[in-house]
N, C-alpha and C. Protein backbone atom coordinates (compact mmCIF):
# COMPACT_ATOMS: atom_id res chain seq x y z
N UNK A 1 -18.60 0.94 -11.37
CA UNK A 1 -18.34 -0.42 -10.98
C UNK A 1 -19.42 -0.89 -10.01
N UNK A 2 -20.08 -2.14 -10.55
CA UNK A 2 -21.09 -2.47 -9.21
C UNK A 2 -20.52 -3.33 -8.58
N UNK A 3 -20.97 -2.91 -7.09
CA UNK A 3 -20.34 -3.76 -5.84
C UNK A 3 -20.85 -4.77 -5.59
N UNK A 4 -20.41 -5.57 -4.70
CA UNK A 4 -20.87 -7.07 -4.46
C UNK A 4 -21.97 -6.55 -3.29
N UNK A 5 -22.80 -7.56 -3.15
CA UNK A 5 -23.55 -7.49 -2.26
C UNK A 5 -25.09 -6.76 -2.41
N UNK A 6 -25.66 -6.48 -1.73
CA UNK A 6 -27.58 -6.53 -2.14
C UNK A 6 -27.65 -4.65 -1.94
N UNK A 7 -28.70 -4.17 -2.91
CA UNK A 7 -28.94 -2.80 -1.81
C UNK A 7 -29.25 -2.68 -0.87
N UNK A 8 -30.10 -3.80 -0.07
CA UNK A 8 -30.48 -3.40 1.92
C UNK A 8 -29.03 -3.54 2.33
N UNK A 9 -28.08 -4.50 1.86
CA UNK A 9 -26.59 -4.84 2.59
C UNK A 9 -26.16 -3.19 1.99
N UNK A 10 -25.68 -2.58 1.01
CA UNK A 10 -25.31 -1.23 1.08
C UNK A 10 -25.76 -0.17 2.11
N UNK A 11 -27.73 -0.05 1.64
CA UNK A 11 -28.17 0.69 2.80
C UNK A 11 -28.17 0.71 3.82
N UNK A 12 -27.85 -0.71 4.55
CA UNK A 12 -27.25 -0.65 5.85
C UNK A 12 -25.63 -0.04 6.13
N UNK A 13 -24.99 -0.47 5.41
CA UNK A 13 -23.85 0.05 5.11
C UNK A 13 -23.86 1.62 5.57
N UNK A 14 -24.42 2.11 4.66
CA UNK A 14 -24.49 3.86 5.10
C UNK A 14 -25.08 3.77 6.13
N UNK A 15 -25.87 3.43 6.27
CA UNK A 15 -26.74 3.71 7.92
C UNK A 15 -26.06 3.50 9.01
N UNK A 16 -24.85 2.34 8.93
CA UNK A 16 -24.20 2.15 9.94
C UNK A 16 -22.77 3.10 10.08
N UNK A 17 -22.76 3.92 8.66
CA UNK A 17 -20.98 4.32 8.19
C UNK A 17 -19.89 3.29 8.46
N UNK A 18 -20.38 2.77 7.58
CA UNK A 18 -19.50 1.32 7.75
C UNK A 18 -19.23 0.91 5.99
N UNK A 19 -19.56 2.01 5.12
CA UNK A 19 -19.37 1.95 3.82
C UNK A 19 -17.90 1.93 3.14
N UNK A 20 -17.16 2.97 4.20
CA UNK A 20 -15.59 2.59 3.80
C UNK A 20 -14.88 1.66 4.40
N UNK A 21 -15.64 0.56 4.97
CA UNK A 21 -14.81 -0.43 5.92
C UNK A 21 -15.31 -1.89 4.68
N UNK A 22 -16.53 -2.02 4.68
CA UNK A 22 -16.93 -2.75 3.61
C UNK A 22 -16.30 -2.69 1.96
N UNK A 23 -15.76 -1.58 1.53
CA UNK A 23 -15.52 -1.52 0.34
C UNK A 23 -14.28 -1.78 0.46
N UNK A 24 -13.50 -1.93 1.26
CA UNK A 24 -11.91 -2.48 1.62
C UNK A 24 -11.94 -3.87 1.82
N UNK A 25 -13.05 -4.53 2.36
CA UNK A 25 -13.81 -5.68 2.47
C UNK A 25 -13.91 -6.44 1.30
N UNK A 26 -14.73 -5.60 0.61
CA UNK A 26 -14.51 -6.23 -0.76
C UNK A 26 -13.60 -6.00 -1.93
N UNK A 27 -12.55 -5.35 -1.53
CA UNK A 27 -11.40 -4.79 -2.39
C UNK A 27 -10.08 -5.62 -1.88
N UNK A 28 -10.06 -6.57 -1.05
CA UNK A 28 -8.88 -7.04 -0.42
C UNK A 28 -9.60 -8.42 0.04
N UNK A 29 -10.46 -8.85 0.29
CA UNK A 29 -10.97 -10.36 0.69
C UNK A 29 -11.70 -11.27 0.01
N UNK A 30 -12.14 -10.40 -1.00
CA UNK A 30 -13.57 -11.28 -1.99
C UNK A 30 -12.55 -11.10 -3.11
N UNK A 31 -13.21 -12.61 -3.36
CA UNK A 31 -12.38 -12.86 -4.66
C UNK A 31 -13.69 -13.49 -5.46
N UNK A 32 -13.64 -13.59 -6.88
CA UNK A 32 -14.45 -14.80 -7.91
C UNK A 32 -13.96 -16.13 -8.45
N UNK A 33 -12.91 -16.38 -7.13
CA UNK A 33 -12.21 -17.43 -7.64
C UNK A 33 -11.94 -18.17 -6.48
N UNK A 34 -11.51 -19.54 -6.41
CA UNK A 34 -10.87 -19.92 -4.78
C UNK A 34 -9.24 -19.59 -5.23
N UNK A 35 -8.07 -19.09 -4.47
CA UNK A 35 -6.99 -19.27 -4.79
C UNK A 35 -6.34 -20.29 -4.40
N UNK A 36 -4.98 -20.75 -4.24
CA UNK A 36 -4.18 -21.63 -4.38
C UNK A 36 -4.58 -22.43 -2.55
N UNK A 37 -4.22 -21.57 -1.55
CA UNK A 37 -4.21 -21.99 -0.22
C UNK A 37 -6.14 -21.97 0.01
N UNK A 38 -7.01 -21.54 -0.61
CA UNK A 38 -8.59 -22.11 -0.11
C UNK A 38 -8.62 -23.62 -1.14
N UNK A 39 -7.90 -23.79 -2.63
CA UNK A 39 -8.41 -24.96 -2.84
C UNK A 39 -7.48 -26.32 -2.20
N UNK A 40 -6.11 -25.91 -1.42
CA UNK A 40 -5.44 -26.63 -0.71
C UNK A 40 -6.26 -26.86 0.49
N UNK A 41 -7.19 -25.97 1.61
CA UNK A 41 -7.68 -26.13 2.44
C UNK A 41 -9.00 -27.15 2.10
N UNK A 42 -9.58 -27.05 1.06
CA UNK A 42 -10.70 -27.68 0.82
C UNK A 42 -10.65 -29.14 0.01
N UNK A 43 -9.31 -29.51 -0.29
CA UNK A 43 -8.98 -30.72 -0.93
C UNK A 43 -8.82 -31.40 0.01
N UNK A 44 -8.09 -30.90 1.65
CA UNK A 44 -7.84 -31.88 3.07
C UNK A 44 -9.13 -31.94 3.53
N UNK A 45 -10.80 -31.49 3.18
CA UNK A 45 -11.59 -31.58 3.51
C UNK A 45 -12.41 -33.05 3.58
N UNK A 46 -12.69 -33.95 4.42
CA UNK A 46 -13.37 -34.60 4.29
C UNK A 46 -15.01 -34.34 3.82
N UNK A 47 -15.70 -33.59 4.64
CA UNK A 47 -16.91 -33.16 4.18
C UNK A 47 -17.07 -31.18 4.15
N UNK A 48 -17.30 -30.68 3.19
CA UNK A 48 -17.76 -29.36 2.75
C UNK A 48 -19.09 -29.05 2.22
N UNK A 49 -19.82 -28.18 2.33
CA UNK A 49 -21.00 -27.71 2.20
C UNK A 49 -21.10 -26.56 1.18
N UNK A 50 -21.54 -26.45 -0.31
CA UNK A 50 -20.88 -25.21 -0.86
C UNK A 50 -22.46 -24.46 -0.87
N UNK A 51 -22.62 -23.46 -0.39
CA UNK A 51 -23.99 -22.57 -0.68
C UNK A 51 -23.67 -21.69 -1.63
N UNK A 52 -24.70 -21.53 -2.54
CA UNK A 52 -25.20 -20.02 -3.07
C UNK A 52 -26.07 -19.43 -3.34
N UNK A 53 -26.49 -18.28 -3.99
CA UNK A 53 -27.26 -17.21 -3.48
C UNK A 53 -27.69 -16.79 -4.78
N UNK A 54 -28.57 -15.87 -5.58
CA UNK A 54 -28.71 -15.60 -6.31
C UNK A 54 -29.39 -14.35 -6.13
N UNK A 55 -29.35 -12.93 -7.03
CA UNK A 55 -29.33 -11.84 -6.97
C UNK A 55 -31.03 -11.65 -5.85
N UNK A 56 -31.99 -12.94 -6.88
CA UNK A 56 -33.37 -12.58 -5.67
C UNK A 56 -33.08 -13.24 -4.42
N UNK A 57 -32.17 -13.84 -3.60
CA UNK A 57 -31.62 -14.23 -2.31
C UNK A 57 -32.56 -15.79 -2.80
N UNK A 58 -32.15 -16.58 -3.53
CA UNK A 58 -32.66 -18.19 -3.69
C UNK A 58 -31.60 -19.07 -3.58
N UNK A 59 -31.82 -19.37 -2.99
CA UNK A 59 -30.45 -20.05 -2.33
C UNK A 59 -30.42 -21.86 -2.38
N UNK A 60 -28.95 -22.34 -2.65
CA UNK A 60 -28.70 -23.69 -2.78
C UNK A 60 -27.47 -24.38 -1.74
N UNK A 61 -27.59 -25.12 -1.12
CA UNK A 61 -26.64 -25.79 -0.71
C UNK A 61 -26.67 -27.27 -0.92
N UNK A 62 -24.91 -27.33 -1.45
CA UNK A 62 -25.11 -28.99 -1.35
C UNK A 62 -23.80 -29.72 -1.07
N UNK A 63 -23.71 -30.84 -0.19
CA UNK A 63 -22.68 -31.49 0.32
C UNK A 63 -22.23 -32.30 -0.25
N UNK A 64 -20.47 -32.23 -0.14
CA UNK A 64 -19.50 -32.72 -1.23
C UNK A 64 -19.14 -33.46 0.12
N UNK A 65 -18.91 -34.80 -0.02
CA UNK A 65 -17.90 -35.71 0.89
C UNK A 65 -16.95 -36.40 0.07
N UNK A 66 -16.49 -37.22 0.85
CA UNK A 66 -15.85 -38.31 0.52
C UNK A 66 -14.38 -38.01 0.79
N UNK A 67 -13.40 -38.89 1.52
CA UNK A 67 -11.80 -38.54 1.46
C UNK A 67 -11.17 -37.65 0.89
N UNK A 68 -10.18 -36.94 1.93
CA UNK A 68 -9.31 -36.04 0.95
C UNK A 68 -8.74 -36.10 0.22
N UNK A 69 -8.48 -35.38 -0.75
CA UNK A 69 -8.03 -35.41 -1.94
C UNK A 69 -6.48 -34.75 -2.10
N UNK A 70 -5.56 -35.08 -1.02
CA UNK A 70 -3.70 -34.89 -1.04
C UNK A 70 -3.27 -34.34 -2.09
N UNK A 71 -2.89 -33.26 -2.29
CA UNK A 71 -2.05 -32.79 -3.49
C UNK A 71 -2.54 -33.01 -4.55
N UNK A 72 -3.77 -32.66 -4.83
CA UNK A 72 -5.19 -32.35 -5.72
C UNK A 72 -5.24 -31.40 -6.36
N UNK A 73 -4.36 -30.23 -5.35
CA UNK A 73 -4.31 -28.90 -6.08
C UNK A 73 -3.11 -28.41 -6.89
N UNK A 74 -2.46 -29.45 -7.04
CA UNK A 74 -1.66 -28.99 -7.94
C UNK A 74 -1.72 -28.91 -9.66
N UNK A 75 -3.08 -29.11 -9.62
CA UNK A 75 -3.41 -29.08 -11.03
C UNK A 75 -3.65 -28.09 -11.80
């Protein structure tokens, strides 16, 4: 199974022994999805910023505004 995250973020990982704290990290907090209470938090959002990353670290951010969107997520 490959893990989330870069090989310097692993190799630090071991270097720090912080490899079984991270893999609980990502076995219990990371998800590939938003669930029910992050897309409720982000619908009362007036302005959000969504970044991402791509395997060579190229990165995008871009800002979503405009009024919240009340019971949005019930769709």
């Amino acid at each position: 199974m490959k893990l989330p995250g870069s090989k310097g973020e692993h190799r630090l990982q071991k270097e720090l022994a912080t490899t079984k704290k991270a893999q609980s990290f990502y076995n219990k907090q990371m998800l590939d999805h938003l669930n029910p209470v992050m897309r409720e938090f982000l619908a009362n959002q007036e302005i959000v910023f969504i970044a991402t990353s791509d395997a060579r670290g190229e990165c995008d951010c871009s800002l979503r505004n405009g009024p919240p969107r009340l019971g949005s997520c019930d769709r």
